[in-house]
C-alpha atoms as a PDB file:
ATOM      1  CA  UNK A   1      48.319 120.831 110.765  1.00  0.00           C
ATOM      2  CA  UNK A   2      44.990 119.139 110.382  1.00  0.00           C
ATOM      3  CA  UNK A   3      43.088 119.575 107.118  1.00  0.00           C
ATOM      4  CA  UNK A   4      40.087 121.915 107.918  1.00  0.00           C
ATOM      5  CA  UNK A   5      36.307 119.861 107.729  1.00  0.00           C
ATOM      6  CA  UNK A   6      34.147 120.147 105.516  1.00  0.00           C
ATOM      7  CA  UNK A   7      30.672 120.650 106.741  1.00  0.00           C
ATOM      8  CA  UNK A   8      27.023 119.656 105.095  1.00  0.00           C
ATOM      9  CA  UNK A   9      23.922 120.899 105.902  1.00  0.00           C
ATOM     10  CA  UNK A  10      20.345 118.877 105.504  1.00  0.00           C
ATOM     11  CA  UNK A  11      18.155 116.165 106.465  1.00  0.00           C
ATOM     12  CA  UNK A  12      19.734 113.307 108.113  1.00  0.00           C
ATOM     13  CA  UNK A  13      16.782 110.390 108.036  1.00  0.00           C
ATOM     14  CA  UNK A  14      15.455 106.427 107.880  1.00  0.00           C
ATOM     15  CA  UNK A  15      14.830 105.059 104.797  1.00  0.00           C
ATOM     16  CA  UNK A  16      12.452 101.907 104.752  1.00  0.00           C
ATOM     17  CA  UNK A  17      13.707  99.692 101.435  1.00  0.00           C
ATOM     18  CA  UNK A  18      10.655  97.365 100.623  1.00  0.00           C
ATOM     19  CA  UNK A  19      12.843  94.408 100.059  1.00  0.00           C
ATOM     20  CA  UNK A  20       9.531  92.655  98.725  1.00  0.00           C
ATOM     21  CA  UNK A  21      10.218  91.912  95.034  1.00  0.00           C
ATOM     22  CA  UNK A  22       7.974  94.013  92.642  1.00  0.00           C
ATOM     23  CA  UNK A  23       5.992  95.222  95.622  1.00  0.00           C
ATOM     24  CA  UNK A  24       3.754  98.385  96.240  1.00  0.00           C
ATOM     25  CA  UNK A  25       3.589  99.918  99.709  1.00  0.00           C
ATOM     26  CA  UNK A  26      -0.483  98.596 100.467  1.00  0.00           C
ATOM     27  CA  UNK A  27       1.320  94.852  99.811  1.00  0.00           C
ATOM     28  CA  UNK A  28       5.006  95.159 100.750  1.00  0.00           C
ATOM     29  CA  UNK A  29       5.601  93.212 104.375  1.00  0.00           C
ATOM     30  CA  UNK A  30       9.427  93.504 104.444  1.00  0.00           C
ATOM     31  CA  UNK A  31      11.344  96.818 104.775  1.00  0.00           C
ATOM     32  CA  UNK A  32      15.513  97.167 105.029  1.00  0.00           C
ATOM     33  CA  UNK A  33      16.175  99.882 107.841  1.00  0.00           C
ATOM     34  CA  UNK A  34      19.090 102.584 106.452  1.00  0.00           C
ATOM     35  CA  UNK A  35      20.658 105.453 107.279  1.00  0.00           C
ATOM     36  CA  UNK A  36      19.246 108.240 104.416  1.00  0.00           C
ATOM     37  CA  UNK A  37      19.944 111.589 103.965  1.00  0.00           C
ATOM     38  CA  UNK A  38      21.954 113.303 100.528  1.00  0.00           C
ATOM     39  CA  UNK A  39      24.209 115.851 102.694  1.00  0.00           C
ATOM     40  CA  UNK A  40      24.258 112.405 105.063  1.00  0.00           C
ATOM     41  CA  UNK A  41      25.927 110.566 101.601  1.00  0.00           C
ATOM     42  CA  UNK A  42      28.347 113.218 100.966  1.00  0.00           C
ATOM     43  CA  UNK A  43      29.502 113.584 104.580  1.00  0.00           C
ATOM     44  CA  UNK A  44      29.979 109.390 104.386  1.00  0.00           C
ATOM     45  CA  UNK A  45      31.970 109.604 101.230  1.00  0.00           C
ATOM     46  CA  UNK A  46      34.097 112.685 102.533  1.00  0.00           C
ATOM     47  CA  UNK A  47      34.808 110.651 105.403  1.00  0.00           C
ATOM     48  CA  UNK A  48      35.659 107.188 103.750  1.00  0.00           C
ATOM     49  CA  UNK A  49      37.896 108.768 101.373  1.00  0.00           C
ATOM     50  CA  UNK A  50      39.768 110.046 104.671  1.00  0.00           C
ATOM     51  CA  UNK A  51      38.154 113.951 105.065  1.00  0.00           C
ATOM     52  CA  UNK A  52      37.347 115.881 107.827  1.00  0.00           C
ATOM     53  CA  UNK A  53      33.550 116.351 107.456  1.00  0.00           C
ATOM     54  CA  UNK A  54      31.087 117.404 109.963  1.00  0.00           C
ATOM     55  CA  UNK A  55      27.060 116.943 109.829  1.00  0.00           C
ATOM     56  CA  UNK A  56      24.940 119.745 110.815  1.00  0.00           C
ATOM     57  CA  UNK A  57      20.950 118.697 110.983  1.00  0.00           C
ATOM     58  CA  UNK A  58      18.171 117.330 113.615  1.00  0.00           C
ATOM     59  CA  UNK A  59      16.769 114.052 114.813  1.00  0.00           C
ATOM     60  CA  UNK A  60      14.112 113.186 116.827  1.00  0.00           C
ATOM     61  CA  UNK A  61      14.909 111.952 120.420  1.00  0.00           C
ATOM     62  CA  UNK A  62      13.981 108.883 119.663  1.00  0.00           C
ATOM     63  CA  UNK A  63      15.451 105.197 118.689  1.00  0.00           C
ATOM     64  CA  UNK A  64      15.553 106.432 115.380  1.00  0.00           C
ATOM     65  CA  UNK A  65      17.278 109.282 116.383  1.00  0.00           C
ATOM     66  CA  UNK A  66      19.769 107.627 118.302  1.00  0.00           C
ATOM     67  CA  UNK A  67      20.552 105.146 115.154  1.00  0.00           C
ATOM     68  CA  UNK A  68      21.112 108.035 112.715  1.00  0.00           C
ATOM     69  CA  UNK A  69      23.828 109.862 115.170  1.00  0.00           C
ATOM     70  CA  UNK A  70      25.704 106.476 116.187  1.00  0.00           C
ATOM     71  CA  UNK A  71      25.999 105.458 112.295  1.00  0.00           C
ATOM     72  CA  UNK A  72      27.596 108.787 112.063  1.00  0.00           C
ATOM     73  CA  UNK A  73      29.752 108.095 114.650  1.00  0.00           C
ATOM     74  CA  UNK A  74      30.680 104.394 112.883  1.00  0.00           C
ATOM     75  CA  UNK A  75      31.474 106.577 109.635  1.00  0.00           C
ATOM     76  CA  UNK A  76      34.054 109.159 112.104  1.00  0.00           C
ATOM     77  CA  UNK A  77      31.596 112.308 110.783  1.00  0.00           C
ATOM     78  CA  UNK A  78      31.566 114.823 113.429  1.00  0.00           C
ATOM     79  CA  UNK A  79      27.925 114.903 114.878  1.00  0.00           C
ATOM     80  CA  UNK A  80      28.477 117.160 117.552  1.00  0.00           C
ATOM     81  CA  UNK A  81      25.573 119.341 115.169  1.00  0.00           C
ATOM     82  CA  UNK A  82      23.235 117.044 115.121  1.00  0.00           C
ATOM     83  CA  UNK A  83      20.643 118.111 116.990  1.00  0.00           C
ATOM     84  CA  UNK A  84      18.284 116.430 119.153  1.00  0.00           C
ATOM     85  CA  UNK A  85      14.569 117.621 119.326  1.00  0.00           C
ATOM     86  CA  UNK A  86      11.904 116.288 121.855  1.00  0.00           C
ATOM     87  CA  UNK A  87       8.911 117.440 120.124  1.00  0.00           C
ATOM     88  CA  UNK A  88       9.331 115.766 116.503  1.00  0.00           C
ATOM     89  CA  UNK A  89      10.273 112.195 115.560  1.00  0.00           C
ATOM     90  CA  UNK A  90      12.915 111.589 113.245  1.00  0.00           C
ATOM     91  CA  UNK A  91      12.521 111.607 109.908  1.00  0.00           C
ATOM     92  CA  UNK A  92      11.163 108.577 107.891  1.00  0.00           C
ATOM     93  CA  UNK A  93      10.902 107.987 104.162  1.00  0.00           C
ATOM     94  CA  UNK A  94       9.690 104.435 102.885  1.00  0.00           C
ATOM     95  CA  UNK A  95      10.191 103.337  99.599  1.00  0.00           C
ATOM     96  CA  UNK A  96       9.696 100.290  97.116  1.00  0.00           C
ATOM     97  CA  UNK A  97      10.335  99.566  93.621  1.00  0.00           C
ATOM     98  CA  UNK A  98       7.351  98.428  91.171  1.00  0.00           C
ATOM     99  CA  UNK A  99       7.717  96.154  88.526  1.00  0.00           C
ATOM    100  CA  UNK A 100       7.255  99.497  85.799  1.00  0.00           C
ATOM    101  CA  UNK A 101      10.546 100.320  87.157  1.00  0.00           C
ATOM    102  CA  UNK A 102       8.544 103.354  89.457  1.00  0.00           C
ATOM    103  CA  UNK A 103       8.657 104.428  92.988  1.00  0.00           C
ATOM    104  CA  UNK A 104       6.334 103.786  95.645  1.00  0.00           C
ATOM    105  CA  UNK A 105       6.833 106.407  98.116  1.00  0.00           C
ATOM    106  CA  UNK A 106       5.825 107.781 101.424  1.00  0.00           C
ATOM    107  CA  UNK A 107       7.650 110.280 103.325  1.00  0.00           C
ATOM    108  CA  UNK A 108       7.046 111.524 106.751  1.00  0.00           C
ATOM    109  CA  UNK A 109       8.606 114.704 107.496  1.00  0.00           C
ATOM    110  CA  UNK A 110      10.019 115.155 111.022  1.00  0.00           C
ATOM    111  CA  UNK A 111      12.561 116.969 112.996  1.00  0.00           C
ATOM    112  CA  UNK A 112      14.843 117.905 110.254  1.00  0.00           C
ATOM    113  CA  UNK A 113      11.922 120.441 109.106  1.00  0.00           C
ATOM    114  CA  UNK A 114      12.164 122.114 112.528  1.00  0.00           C
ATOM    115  CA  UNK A 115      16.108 123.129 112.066  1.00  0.00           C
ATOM    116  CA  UNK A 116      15.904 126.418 112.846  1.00  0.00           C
ATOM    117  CA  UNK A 117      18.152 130.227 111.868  1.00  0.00           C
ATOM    118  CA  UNK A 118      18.362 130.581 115.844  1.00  0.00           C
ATOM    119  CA  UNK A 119      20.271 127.150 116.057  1.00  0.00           C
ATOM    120  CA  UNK A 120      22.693 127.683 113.738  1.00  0.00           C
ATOM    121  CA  UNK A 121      25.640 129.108 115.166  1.00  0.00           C
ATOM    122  CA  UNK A 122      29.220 130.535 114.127  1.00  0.00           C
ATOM    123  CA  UNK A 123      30.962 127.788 115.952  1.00  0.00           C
ATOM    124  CA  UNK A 124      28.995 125.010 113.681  1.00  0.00           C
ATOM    125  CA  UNK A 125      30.727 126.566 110.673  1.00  0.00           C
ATOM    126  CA  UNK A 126      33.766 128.624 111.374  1.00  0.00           C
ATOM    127  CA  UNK A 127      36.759 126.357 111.168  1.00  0.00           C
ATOM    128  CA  UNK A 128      35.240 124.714 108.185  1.00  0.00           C
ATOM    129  CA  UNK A 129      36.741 125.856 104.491  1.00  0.00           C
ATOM    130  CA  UNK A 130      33.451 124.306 102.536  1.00  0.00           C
ATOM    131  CA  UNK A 131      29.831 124.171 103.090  1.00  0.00           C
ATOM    132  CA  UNK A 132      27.898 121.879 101.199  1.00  0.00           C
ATOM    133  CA  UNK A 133      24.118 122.534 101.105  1.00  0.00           C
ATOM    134  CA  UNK A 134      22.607 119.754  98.969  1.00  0.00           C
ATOM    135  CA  UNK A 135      19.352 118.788 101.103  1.00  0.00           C
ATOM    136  CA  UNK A 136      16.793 116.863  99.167  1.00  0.00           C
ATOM    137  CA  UNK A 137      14.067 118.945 101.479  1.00  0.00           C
ATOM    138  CA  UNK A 138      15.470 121.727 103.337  1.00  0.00           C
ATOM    139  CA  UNK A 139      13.681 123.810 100.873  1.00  0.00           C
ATOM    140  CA  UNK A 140      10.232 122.596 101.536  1.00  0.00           C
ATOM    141  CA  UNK A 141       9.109 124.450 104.164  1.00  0.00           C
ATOM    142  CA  UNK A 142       9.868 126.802 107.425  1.00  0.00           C
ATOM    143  CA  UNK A 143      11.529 127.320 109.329  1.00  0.00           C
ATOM    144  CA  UNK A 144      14.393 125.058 108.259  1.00  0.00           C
ATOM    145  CA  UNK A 145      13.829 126.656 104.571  1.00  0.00           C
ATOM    146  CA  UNK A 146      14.246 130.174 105.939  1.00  0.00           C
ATOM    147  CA  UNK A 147      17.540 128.847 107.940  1.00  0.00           C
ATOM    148  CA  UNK A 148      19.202 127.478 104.653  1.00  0.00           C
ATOM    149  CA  UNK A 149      18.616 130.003 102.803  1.00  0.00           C
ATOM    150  CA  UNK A 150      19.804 132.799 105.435  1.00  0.00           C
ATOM    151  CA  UNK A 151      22.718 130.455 106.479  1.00  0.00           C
ATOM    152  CA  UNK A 152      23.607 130.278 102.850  1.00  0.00           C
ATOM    153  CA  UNK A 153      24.023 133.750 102.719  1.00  0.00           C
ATOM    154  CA  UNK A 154      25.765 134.306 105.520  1.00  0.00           C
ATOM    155  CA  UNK A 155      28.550 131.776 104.875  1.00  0.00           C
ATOM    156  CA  UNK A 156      28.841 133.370 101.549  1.00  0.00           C
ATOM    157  CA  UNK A 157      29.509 136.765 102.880  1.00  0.00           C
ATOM    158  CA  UNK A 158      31.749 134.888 105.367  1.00  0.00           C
ATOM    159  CA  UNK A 159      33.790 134.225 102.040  1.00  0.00           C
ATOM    160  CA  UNK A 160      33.555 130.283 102.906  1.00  0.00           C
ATOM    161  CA  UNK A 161      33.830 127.990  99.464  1.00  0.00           C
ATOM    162  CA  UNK A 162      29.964 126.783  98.701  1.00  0.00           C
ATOM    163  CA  UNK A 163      28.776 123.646  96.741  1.00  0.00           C
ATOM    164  CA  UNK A 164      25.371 123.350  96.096  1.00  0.00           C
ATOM    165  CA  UNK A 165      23.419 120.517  94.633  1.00  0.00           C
ATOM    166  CA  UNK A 166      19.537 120.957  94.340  1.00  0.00           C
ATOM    167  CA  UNK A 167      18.288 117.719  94.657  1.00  0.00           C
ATOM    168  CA  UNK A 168      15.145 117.816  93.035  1.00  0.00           C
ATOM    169  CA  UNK A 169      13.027 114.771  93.892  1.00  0.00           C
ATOM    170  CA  UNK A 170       9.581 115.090  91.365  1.00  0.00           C
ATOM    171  CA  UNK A 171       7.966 113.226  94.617  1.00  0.00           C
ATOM    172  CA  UNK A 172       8.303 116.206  96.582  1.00  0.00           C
ATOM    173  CA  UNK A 173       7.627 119.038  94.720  1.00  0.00           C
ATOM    174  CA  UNK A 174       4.375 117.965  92.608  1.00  0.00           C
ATOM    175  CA  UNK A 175       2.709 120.988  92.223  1.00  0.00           C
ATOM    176  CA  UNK A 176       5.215 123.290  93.334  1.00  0.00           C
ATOM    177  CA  UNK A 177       7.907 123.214  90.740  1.00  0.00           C
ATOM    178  CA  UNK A 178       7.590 126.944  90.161  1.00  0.00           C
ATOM    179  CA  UNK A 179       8.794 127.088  93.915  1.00  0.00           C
ATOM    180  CA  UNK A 180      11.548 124.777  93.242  1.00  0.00           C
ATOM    181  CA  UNK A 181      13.179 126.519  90.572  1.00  0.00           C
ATOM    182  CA  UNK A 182      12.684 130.001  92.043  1.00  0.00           C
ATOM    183  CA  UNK A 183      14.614 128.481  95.539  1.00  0.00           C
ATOM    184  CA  UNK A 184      17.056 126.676  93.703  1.00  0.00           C
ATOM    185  CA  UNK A 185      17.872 130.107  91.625  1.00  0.00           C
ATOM    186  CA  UNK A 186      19.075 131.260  94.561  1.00  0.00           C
ATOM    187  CA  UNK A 187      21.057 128.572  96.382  1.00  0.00           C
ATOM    188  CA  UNK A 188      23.141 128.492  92.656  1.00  0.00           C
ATOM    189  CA  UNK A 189      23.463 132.447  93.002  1.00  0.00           C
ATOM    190  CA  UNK A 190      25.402 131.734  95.956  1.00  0.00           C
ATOM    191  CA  UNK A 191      27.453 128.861  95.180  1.00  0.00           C
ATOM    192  CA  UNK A 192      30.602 128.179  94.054  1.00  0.00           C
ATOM    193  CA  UNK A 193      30.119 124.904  92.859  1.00  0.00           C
ATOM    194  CA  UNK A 194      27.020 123.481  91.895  1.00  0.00           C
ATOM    195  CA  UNK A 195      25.939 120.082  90.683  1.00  0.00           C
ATOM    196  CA  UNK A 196      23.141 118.807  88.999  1.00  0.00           C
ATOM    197  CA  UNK A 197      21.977 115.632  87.232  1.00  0.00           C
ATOM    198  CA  UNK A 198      20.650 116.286  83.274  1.00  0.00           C
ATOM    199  CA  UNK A 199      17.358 116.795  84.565  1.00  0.00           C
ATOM    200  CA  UNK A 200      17.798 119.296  87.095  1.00  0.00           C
ATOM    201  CA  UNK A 201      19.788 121.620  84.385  1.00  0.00           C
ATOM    202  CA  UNK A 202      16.673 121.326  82.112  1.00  0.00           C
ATOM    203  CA  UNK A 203      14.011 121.836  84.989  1.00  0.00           C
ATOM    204  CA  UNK A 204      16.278 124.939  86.304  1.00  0.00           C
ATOM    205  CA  UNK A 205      17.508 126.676  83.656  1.00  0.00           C
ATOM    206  CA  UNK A 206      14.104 125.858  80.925  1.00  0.00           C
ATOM    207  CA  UNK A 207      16.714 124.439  78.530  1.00  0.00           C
ATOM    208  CA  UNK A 208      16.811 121.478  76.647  1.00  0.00           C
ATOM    209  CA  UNK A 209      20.139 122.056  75.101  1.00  0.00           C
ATOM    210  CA  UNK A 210      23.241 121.285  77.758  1.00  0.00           C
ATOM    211  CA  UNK A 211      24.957 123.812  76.956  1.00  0.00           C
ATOM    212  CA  UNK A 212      22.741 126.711  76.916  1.00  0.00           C
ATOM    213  CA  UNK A 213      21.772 124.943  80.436  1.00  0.00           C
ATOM    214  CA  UNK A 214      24.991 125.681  81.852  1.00  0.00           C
ATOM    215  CA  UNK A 215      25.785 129.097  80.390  1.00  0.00           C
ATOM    216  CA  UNK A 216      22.067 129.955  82.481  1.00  0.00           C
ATOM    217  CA  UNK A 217      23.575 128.849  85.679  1.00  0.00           C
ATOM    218  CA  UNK A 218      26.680 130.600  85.331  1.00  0.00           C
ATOM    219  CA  UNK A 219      24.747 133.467  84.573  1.00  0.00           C
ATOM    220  CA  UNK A 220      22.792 132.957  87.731  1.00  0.00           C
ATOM    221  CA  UNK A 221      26.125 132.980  89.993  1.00  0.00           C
ATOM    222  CA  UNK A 222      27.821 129.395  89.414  1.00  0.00           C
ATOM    223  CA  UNK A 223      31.339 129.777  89.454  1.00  0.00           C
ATOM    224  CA  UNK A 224      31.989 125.775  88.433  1.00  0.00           C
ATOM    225  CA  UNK A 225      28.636 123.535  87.004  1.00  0.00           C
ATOM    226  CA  UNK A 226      28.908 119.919  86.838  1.00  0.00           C
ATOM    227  CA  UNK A 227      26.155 117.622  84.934  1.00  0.00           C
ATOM    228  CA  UNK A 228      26.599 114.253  85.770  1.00  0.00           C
ATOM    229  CA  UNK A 229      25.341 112.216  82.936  1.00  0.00           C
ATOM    230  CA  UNK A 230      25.647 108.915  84.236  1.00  0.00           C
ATOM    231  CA  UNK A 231      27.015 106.108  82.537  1.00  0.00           C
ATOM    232  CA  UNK A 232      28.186 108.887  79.659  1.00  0.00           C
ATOM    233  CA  UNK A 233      30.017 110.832  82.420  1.00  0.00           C
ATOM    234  CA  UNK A 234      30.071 114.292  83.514  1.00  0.00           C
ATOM    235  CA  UNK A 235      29.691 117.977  81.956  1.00  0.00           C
ATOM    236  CA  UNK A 236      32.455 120.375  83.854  1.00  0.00           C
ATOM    237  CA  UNK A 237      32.490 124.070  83.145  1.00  0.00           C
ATOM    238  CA  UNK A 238      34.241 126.578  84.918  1.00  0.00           C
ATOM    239  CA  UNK A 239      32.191 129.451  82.985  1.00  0.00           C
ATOM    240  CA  UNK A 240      35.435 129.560  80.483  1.00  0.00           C
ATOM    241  CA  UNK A 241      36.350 126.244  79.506  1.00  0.00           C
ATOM    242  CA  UNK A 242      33.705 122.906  78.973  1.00  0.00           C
ATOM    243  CA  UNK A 243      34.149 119.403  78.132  1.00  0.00           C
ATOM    244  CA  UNK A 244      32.368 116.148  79.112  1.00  0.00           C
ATOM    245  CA  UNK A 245      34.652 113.718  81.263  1.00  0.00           C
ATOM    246  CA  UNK A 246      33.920 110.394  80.509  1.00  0.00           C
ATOM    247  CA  UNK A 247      32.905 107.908  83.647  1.00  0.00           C
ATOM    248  CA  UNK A 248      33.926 103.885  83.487  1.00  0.00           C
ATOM    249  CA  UNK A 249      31.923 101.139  83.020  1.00  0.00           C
ATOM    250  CA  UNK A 250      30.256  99.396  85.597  1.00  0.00           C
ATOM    251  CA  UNK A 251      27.735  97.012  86.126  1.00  0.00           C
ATOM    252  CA  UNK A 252      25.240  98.929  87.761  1.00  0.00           C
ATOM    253  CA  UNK A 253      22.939  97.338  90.421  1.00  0.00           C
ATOM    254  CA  UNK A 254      21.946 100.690  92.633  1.00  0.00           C
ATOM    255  CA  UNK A 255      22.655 104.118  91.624  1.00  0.00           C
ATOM    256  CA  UNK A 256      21.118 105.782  94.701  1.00  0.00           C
ATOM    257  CA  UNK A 257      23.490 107.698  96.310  1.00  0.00           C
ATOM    258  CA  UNK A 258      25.760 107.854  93.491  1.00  0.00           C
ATOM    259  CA  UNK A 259      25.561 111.278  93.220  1.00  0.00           C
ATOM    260  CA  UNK A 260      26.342 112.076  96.653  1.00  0.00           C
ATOM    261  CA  UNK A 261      29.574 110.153  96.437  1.00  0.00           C
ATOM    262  CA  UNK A 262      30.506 112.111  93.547  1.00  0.00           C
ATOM    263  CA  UNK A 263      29.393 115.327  95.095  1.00  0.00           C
ATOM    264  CA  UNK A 264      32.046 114.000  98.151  1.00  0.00           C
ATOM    265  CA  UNK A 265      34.566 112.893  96.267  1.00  0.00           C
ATOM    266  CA  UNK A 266      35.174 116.266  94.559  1.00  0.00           C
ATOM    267  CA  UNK A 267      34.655 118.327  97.421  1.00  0.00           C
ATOM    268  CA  UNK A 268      36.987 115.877  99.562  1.00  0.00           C
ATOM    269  CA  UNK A 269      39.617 116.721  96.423  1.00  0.00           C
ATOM    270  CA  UNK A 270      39.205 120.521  97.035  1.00  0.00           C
ATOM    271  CA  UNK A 271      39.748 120.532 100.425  1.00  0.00           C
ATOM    272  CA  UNK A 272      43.330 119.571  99.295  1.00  0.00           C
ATOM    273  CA  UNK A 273      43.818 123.168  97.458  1.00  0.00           C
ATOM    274  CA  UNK A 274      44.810 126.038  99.658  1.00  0.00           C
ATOM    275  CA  UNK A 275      42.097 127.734  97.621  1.00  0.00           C
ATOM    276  CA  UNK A 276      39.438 126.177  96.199  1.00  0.00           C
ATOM    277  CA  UNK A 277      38.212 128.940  94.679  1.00  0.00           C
ATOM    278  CA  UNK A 278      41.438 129.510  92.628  1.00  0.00           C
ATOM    279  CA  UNK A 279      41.865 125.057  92.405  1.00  0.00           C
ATOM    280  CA  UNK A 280      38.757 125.630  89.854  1.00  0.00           C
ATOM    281  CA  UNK A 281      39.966 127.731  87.566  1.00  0.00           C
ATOM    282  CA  UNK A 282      42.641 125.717  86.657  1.00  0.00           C
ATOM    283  CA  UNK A 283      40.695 123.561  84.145  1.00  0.00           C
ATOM    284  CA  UNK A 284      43.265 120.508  84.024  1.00  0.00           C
ATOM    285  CA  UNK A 285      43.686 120.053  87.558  1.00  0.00           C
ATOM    286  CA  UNK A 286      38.925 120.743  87.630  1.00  0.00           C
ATOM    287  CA  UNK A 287      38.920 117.549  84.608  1.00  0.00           C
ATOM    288  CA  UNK A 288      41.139 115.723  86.904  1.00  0.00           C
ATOM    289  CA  UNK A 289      39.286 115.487  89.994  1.00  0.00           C
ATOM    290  CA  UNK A 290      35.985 115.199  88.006  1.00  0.00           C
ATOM    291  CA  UNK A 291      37.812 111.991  86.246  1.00  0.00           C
ATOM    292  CA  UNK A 292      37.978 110.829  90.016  1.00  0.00           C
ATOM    293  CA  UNK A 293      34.730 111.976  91.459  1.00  0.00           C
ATOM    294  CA  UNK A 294      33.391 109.920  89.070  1.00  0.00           C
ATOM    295  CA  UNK A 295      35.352 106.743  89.374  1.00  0.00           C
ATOM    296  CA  UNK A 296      34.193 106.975  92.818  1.00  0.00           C
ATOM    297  CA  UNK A 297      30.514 107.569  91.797  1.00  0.00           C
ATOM    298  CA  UNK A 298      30.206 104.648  89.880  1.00  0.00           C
ATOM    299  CA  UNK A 299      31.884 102.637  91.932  1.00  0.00           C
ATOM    300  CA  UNK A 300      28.749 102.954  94.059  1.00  0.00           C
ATOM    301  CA  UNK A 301      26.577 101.584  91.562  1.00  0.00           C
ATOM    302  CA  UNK A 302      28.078  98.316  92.118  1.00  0.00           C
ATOM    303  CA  UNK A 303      26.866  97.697  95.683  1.00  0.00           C
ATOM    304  CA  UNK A 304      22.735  98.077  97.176  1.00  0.00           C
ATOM    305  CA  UNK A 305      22.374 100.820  99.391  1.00  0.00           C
ATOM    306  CA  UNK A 306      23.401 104.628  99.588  1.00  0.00           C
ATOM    307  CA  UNK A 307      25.676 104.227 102.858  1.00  0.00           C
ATOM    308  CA  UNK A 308      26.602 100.584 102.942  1.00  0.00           C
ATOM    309  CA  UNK A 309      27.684 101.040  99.150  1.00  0.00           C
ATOM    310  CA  UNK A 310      29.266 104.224 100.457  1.00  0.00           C
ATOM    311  CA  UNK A 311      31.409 102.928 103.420  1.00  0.00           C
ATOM    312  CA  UNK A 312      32.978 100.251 100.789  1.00  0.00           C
ATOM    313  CA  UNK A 313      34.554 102.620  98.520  1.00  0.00           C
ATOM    314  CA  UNK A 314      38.232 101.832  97.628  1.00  0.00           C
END
């Protein structure tokens, strides 16, 4: 019997690398053309590690477009939900890296905004056991905001398994954090798994202690948290039991997408359990595939590039 997929939900995208050297965006003349997207980077990792997983956003009809489903394709993720729209390009994001170690960006929202609650339908979701809704900007604005959050609500009452990972990029939301947190609040009440870098605990909960952090978004609905820390590891709690899993050391030359990986390595793990919901609770077998998720994690720091970096994991 084939393993059920796992599907992810979110904005599937081009990201423009300045590959200038200590370069703003007015000066930069050289960009690297990539496949982007978070949910994008967990469906890759799900699917290198040998998964079932299944993308469910929108493109632009466009070259773009085109490039984003057929690198899908190359990664054997299921992109018969990708949608195609006619009326919005795809999705472009372009990025360099200053000498102060800062970002220059510019992002140009497209199609995946337009992903609408109409559009979503049973047969996208049914046959999978776990939804994972970590879009970096599905919660930005409508309708594709109102979509997520009604579709996370309905797979929930569906009793499907949920992982949930924020994403909180400061470029996004300036000005709107209040919004951020009050969203994210709910995406956690719903989720069985959530996942958040140090930050994101501190921004979310208002703590600056860890561990008061956690015990907030467990109160809010989390059934498992997991910080990731980095080169110091990860923070697991399953609401009864807590303890920090140590990562390995790595030289690090690009952490993007690290994250992600980890995100797919642990839900590719769960997808083993008859019940994930049950796998969790067992704390030894949780610190296990947390030890794994993030061998896998920072084994993506080693290489440039979310997806290329991805697509090499061993």
């Amino acid at each position: 019997m084939n393993e059920p997929s796992i599907l992810c939900i979110g904005e599937l995208l081009i990201d423009f690398f300045c590959t200038d050297i200590d370069t703003d965006l007015v000066q930069g003349q050289s960009f690297s053309k990539q496949a982007g997207g978070a949910p994008a980077n967990v469906c890759a990792a799900i699917s290198t590690l040998g998964g079932s997983a299944r993308f469910l956003s929108k493109v632009g009809n466009d070259p773009f477009g085109h490039f984003l489903i057929q690198t899908m394709k190359d990664l054997a993720i299921d992109e018969s939900s990708i949608l195609l729209d006619d009326d919005h390009p795809t999705t472009l994001a372009f990025v360099s890296l200053k000498g102060d170690g800062e970002r220059d960006f510019v992002f140009n929202r497209g199609a995946d905004a337009q992903l609408s609650l109409k559009e979503l339908h049973e047969s996208d979701w049914r046959e999978s056991s776990i939804i994972h809704f970590g879009s970096a900007t599905a919660l930005l604005e409508d309708p594709f905001k109102s979509a997520y959050v009604s579709f996370i609500q309905t797979v929930k009452e569906a009793g499907k398994f949920i992982s949930f990972d924020p994403n909180f990029r400061k470029d996004l939301w300036k000005g709107r954090e209040g919004d951020f947190v009050a969203l994210a609040e709910h995406c956690i009440s719903q989720a069985d798994f959530v996942k958040v870098s140090e930050e994101e605990c501190k921004i979310i909960s208002g703590f600056t202690q860890l561990s008061d952090g956690v015990e907030c978004l467990h109160t809010l609905g989390a059934s498992t948290v997991a910080v990731t820390l980095g080169k110091d590891g990860t923070l697991i709690s399953n609401g009864k039991e807590s303890c920090i899993v140590p990562s390995i050391p790595v030289h690090s030359v690009d952490s993007t997408g690290a994250g992600d990986a980890f995100v797919g390595a642990a839900l590719y793990q769960f997808n083993h359990s008859q019940d994930p919901k049950v796998l969790v609770e067992n704390f030894t077998e949780l610190k296990s595939i947390i030890s794994i998720s993030n061998r896998v994690g920072a084994a993506v720091c080693t290489k440039m590039g979310a997806i290329n970096a991805i697509r090499e994991i061993k």
